[in-house]
ModelCIF file with pLDDT and N, C-alpha, C, O atoms, coordinates in Angstrom:
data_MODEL
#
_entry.id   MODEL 
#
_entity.id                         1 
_entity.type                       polymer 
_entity.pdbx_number_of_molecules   1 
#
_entity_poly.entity_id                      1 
_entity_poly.type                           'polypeptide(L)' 
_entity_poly.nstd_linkage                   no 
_entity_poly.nstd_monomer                   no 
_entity_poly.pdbx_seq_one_letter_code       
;(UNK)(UNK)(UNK)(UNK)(UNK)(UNK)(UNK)(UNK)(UNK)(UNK)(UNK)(UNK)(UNK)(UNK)(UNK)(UNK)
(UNK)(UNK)(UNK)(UNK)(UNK)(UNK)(UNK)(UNK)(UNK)(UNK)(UNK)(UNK)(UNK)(UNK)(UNK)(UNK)
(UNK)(UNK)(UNK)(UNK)(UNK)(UNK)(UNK)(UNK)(UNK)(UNK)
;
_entity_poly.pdbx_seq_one_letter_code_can   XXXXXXXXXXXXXXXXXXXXXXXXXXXXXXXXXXXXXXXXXX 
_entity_poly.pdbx_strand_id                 A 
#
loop_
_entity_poly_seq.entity_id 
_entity_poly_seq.num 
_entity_poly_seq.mon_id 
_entity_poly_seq.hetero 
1 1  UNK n 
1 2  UNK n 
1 3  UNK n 
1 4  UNK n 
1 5  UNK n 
1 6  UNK n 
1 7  UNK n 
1 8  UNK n 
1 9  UNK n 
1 10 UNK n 
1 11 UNK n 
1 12 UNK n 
1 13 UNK n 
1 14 UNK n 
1 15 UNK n 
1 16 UNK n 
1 17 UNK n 
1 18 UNK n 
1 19 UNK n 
1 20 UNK n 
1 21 UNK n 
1 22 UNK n 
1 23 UNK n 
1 24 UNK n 
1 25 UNK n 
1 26 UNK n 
1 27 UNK n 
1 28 UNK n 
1 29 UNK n 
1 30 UNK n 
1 31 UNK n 
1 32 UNK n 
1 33 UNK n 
1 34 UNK n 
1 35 UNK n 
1 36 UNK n 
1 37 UNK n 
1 38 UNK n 
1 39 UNK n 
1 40 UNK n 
1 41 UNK n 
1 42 UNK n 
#
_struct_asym.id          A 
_struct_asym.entity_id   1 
#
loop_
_ma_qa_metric.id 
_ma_qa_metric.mode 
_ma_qa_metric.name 
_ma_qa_metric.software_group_id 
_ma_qa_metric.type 
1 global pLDDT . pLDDT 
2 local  pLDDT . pLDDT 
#
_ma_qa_metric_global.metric_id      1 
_ma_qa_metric_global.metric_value   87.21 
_ma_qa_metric_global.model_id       1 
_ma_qa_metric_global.ordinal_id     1 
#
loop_
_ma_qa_metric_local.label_asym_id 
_ma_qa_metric_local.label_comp_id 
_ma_qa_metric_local.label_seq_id 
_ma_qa_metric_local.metric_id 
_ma_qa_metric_local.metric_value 
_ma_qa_metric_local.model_id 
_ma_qa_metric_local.ordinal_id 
A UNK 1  2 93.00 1 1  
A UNK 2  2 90.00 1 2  
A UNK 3  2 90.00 1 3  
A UNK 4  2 89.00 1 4  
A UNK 5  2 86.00 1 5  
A UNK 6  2 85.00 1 6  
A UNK 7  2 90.00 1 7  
A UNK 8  2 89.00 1 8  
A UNK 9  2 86.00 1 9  
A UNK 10 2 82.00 1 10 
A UNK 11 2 76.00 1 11 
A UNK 12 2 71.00 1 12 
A UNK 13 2 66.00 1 13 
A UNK 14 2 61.00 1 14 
A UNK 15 2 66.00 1 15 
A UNK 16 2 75.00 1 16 
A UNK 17 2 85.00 1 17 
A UNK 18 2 89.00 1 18 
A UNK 19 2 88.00 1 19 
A UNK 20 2 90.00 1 20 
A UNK 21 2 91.00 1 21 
A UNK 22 2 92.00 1 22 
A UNK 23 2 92.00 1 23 
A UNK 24 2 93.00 1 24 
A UNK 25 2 94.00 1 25 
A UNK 26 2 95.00 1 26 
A UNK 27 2 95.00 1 27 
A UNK 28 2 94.00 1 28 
A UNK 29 2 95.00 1 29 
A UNK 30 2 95.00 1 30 
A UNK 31 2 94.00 1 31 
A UNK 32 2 93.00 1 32 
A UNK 33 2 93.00 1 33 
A UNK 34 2 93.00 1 34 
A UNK 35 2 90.00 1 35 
A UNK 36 2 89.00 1 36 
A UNK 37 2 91.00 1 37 
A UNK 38 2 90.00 1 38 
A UNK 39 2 86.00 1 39 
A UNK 40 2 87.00 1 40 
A UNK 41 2 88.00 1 41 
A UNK 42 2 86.00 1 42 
#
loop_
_atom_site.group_PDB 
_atom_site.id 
_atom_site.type_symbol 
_atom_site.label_atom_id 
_atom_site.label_alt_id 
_atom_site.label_comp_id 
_atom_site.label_asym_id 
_atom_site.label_entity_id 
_atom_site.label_seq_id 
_atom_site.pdbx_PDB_ins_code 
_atom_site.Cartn_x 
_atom_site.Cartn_y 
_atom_site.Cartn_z 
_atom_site.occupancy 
_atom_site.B_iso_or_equiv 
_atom_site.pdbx_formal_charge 
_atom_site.auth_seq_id 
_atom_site.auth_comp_id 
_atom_site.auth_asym_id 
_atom_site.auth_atom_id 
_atom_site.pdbx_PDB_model_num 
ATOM 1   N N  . UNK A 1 1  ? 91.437  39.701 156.140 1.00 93.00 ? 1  UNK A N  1 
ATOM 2   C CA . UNK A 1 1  ? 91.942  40.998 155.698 1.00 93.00 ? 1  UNK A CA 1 
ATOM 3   C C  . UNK A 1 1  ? 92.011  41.105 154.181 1.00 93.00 ? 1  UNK A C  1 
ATOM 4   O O  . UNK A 1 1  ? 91.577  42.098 153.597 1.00 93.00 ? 1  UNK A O  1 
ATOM 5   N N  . UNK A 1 2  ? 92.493  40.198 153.629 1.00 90.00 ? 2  UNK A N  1 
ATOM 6   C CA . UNK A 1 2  ? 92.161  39.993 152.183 1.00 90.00 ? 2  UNK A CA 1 
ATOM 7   C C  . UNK A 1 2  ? 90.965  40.344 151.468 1.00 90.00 ? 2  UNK A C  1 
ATOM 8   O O  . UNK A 1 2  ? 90.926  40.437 150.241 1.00 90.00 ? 2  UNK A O  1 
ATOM 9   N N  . UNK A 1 3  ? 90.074  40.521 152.166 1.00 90.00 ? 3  UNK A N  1 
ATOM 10  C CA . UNK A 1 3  ? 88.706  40.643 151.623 1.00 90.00 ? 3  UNK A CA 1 
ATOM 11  C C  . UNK A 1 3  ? 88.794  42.470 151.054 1.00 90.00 ? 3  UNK A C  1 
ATOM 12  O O  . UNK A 1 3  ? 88.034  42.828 150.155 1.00 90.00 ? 3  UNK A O  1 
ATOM 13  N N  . UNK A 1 4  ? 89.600  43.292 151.575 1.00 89.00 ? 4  UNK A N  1 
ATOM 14  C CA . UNK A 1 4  ? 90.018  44.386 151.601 1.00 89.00 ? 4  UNK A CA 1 
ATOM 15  C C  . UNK A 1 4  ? 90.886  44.798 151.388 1.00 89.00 ? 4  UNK A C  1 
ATOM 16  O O  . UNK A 1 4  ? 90.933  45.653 150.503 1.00 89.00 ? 4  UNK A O  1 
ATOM 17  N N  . UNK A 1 5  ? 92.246  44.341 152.213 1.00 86.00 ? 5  UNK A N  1 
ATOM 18  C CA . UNK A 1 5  ? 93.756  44.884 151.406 1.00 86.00 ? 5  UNK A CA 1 
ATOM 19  C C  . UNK A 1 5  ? 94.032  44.146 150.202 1.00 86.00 ? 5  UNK A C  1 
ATOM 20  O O  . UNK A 1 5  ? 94.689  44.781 149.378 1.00 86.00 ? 5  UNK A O  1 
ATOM 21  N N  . UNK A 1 6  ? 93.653  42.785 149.827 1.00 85.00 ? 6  UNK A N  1 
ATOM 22  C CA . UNK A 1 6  ? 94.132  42.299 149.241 1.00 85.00 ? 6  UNK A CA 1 
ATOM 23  C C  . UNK A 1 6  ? 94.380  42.866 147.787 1.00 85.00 ? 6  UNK A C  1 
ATOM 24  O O  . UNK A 1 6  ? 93.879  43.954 147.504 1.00 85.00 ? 6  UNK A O  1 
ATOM 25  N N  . UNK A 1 7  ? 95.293  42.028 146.651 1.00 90.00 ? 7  UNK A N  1 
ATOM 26  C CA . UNK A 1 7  ? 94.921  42.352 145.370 1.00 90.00 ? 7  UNK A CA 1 
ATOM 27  C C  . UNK A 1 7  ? 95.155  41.393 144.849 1.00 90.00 ? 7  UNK A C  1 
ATOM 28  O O  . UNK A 1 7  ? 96.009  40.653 145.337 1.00 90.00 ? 7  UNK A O  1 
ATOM 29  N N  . UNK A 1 8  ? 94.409  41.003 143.529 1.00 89.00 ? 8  UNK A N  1 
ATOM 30  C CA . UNK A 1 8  ? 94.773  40.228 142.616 1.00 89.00 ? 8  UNK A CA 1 
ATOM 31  C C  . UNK A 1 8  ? 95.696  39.781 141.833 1.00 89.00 ? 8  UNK A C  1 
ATOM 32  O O  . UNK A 1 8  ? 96.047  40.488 140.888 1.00 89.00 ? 8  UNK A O  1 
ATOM 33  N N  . UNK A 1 9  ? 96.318  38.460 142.058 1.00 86.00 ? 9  UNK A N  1 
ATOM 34  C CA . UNK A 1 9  ? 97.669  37.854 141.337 1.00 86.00 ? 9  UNK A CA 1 
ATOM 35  C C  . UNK A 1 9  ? 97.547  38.447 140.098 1.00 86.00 ? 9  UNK A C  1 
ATOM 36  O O  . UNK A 1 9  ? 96.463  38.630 139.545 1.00 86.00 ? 9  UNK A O  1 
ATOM 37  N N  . UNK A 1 10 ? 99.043  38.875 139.464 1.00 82.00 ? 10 UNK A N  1 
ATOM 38  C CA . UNK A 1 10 ? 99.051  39.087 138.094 1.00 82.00 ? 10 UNK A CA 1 
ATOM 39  C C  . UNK A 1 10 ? 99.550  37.675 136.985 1.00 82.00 ? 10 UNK A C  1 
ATOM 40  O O  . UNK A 1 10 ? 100.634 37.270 136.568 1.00 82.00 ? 10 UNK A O  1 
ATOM 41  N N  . UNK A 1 11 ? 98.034  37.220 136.804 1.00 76.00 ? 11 UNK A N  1 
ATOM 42  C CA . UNK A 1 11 ? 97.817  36.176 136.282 1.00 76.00 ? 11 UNK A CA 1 
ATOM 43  C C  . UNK A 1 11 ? 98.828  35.327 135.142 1.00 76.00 ? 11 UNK A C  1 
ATOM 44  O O  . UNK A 1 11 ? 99.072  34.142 134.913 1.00 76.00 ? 11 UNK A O  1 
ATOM 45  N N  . UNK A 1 12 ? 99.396  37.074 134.398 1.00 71.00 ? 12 UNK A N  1 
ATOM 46  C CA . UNK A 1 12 ? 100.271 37.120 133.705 1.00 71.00 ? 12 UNK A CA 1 
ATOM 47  C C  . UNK A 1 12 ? 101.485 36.786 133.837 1.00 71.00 ? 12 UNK A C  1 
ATOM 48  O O  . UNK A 1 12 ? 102.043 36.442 132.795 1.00 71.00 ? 12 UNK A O  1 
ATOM 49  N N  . UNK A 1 13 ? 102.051 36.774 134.723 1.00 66.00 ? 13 UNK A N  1 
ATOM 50  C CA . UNK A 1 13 ? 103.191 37.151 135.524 1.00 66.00 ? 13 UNK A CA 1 
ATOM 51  C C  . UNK A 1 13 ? 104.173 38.372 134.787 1.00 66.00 ? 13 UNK A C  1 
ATOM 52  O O  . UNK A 1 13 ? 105.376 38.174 134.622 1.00 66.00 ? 13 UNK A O  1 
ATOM 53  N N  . UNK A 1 14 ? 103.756 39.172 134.526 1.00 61.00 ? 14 UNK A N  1 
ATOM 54  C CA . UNK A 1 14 ? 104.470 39.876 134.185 1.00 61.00 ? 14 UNK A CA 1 
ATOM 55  C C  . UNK A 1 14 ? 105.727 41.005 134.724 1.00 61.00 ? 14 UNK A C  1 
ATOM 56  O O  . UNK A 1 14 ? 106.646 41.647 134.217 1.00 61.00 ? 14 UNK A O  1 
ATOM 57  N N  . UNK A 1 15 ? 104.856 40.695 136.655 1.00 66.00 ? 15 UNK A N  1 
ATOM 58  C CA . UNK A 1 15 ? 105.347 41.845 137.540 1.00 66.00 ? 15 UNK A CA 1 
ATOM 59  C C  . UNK A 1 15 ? 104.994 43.400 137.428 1.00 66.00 ? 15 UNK A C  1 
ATOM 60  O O  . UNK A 1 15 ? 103.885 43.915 137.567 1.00 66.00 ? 15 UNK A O  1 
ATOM 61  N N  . UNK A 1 16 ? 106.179 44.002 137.152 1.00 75.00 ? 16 UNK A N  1 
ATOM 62  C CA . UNK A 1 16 ? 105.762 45.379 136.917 1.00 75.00 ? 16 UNK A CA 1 
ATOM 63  C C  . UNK A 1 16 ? 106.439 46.198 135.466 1.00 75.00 ? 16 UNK A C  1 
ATOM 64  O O  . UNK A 1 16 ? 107.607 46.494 135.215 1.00 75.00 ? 16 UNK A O  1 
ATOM 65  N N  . UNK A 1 17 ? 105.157 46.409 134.660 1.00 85.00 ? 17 UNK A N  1 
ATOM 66  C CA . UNK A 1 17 ? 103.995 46.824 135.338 1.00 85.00 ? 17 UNK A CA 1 
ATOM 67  C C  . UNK A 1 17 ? 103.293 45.734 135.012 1.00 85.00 ? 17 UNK A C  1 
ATOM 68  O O  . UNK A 1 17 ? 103.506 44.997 134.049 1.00 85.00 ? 17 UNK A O  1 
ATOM 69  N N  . UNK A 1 18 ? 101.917 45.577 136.338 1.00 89.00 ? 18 UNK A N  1 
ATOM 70  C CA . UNK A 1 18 ? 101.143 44.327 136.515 1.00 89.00 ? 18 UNK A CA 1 
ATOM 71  C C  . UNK A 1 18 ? 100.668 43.886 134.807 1.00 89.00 ? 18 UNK A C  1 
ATOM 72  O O  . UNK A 1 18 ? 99.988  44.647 134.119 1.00 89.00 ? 18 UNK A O  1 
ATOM 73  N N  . UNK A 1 19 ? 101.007 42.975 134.475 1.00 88.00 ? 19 UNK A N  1 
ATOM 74  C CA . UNK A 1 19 ? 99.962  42.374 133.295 1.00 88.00 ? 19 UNK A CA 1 
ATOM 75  C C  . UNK A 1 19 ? 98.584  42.747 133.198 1.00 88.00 ? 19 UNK A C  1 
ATOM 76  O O  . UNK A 1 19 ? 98.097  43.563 132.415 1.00 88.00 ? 19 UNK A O  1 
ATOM 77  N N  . UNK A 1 20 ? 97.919  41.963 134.207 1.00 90.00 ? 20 UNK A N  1 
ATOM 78  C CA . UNK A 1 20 ? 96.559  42.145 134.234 1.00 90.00 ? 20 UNK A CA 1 
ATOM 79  C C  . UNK A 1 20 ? 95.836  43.346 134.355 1.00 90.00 ? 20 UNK A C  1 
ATOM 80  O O  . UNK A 1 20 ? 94.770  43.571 133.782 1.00 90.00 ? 20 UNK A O  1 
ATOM 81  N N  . UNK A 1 21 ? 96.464  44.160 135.154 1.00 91.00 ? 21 UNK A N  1 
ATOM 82  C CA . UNK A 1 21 ? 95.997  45.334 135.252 1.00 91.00 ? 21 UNK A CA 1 
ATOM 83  C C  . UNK A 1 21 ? 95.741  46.255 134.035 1.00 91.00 ? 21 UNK A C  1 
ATOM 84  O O  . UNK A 1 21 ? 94.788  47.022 133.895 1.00 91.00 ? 21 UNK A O  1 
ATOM 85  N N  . UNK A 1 22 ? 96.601  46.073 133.318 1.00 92.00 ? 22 UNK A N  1 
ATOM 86  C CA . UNK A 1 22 ? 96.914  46.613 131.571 1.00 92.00 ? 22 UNK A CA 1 
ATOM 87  C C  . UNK A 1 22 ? 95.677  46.288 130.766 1.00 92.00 ? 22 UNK A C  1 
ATOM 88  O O  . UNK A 1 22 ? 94.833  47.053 130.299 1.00 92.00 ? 22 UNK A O  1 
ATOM 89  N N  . UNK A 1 23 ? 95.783  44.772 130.708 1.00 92.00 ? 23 UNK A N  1 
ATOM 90  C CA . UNK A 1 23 ? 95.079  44.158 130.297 1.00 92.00 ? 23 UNK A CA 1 
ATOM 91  C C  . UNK A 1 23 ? 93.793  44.594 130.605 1.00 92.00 ? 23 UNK A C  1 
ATOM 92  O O  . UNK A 1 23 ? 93.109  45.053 129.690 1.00 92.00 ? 23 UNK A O  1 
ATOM 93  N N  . UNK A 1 24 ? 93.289  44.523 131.879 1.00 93.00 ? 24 UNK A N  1 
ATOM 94  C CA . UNK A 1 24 ? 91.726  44.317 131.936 1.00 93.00 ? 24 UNK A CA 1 
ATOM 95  C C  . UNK A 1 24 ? 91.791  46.045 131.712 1.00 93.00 ? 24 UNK A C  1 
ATOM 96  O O  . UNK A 1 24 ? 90.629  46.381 131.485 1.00 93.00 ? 24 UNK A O  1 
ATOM 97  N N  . UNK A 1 25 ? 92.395  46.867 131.695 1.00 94.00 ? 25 UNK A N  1 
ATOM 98  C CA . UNK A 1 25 ? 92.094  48.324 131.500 1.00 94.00 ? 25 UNK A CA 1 
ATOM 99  C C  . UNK A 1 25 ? 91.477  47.845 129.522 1.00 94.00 ? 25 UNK A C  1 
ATOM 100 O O  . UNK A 1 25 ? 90.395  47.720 128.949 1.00 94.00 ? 25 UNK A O  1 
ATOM 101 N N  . UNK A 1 26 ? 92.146  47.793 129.353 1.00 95.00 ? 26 UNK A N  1 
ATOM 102 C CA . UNK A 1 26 ? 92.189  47.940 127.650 1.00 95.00 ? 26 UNK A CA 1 
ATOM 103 C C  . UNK A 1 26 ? 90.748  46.679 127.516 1.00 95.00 ? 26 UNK A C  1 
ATOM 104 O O  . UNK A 1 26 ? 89.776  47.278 127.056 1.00 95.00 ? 26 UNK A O  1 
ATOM 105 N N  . UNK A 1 27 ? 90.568  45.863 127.667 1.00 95.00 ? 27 UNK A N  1 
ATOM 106 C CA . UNK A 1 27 ? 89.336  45.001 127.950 1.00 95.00 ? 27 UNK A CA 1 
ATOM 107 C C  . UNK A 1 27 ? 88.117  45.895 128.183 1.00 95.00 ? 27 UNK A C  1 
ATOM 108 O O  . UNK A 1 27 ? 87.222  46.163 127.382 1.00 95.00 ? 27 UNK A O  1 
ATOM 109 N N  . UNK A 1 28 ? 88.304  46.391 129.728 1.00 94.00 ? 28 UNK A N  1 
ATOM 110 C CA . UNK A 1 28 ? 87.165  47.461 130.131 1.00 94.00 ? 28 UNK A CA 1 
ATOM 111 C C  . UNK A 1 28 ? 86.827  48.913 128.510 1.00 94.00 ? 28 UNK A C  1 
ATOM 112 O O  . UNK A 1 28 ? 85.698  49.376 128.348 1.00 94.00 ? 28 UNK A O  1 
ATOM 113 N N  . UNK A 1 29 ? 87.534  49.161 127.966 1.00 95.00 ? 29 UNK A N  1 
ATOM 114 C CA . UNK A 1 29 ? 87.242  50.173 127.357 1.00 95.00 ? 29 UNK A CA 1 
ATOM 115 C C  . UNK A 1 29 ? 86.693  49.421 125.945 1.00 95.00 ? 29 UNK A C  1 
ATOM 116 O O  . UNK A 1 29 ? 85.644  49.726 125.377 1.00 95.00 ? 29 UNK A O  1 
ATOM 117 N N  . UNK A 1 30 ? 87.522  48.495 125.557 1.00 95.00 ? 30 UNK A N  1 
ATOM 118 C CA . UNK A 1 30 ? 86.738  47.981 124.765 1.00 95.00 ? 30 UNK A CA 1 
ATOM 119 C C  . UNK A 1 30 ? 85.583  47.775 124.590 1.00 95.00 ? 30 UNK A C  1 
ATOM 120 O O  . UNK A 1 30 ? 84.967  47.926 123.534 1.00 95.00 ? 30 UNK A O  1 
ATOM 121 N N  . UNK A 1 31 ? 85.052  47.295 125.924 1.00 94.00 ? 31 UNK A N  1 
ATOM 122 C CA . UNK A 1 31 ? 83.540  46.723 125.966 1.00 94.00 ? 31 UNK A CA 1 
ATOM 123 C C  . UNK A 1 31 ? 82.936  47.888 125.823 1.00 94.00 ? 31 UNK A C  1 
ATOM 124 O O  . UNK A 1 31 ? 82.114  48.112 124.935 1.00 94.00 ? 31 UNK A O  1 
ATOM 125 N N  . UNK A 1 32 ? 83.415  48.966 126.956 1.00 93.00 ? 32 UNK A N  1 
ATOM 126 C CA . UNK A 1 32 ? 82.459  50.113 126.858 1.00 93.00 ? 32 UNK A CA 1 
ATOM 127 C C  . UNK A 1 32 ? 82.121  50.578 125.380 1.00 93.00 ? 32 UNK A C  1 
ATOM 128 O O  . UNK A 1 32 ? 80.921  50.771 125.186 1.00 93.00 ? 32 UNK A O  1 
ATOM 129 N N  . UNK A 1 33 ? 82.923  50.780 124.363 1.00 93.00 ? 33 UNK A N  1 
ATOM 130 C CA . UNK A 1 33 ? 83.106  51.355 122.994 1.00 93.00 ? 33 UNK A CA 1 
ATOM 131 C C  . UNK A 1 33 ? 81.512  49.653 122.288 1.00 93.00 ? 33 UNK A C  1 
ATOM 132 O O  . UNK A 1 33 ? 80.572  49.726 121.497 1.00 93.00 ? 33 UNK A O  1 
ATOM 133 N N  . UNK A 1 34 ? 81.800  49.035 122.737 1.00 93.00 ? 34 UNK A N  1 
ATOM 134 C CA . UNK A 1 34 ? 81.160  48.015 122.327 1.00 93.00 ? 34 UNK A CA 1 
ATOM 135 C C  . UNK A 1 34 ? 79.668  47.878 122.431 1.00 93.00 ? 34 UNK A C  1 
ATOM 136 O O  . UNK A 1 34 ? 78.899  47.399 121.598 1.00 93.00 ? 34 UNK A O  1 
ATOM 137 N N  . UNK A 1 35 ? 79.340  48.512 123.896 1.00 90.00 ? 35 UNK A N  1 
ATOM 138 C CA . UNK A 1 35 ? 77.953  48.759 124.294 1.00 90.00 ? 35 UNK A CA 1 
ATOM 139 C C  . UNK A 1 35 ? 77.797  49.508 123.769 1.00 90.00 ? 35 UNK A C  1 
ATOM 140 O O  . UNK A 1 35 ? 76.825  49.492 123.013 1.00 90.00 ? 35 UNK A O  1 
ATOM 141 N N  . UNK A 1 36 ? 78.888  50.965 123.846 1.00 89.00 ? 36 UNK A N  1 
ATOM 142 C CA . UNK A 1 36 ? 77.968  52.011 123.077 1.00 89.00 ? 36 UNK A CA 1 
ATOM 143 C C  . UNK A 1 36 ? 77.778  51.816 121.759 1.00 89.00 ? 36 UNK A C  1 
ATOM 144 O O  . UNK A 1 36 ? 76.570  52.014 121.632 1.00 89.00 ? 36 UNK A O  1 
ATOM 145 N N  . UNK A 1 37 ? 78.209  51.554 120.713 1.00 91.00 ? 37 UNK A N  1 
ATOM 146 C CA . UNK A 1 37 ? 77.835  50.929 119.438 1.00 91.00 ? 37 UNK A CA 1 
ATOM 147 C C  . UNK A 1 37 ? 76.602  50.159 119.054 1.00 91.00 ? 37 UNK A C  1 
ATOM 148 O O  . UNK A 1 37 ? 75.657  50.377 118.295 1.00 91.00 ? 37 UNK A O  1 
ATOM 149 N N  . UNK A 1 38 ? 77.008  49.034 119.977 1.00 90.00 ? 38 UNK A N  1 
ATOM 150 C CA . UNK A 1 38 ? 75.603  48.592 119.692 1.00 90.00 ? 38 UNK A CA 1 
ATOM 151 C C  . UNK A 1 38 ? 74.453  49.081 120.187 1.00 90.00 ? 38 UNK A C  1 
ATOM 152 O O  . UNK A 1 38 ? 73.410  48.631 119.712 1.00 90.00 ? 38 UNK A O  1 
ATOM 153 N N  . UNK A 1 39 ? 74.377  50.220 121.368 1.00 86.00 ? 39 UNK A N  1 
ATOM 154 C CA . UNK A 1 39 ? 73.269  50.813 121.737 1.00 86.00 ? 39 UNK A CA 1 
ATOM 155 C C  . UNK A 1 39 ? 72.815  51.772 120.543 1.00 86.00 ? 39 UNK A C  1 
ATOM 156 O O  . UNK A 1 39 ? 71.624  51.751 120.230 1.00 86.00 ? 39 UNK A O  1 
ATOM 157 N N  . UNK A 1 40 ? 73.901  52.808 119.700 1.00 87.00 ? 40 UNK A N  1 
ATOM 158 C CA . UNK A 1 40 ? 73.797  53.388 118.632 1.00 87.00 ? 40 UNK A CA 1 
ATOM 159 C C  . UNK A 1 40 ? 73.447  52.560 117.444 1.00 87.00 ? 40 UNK A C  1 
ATOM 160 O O  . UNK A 1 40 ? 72.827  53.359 116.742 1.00 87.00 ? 40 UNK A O  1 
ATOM 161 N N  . UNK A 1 41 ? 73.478  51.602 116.911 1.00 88.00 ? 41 UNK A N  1 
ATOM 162 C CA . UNK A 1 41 ? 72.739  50.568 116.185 1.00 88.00 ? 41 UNK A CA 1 
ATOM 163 C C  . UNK A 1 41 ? 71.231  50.060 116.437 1.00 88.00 ? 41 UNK A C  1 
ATOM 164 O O  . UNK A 1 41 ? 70.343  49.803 115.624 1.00 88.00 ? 41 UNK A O  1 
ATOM 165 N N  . UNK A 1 42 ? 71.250  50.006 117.818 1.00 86.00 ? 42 UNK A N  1 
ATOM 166 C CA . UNK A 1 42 ? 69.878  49.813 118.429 1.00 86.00 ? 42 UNK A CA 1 
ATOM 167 C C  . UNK A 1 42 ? 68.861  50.280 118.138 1.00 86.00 ? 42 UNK A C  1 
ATOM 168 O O  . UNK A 1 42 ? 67.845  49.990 118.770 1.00 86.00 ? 42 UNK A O  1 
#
């Protein structure tokens, strides 16, 4: 069932609100801003 309900430990332990979740949000946008840059450099 895990393969589906499950979710990922907050690695952080931060609880709530989840660490990681924060985290990989602000990660994810970074990169995006990152590709697009360097695609605009490209």
């Amino acid at each position: 069932q895990l393969l589906s309900t499950g979710f990922i430990p907050d690695l952080m332990g931060v609880g709530r609100p989840n660490g990681l979740a924060l985290a990989s949000g602000v990660l994810a946008v970074g990169l995006i801003l990152w590709i697009g840059l360097r695609g605009r450099a490209r």
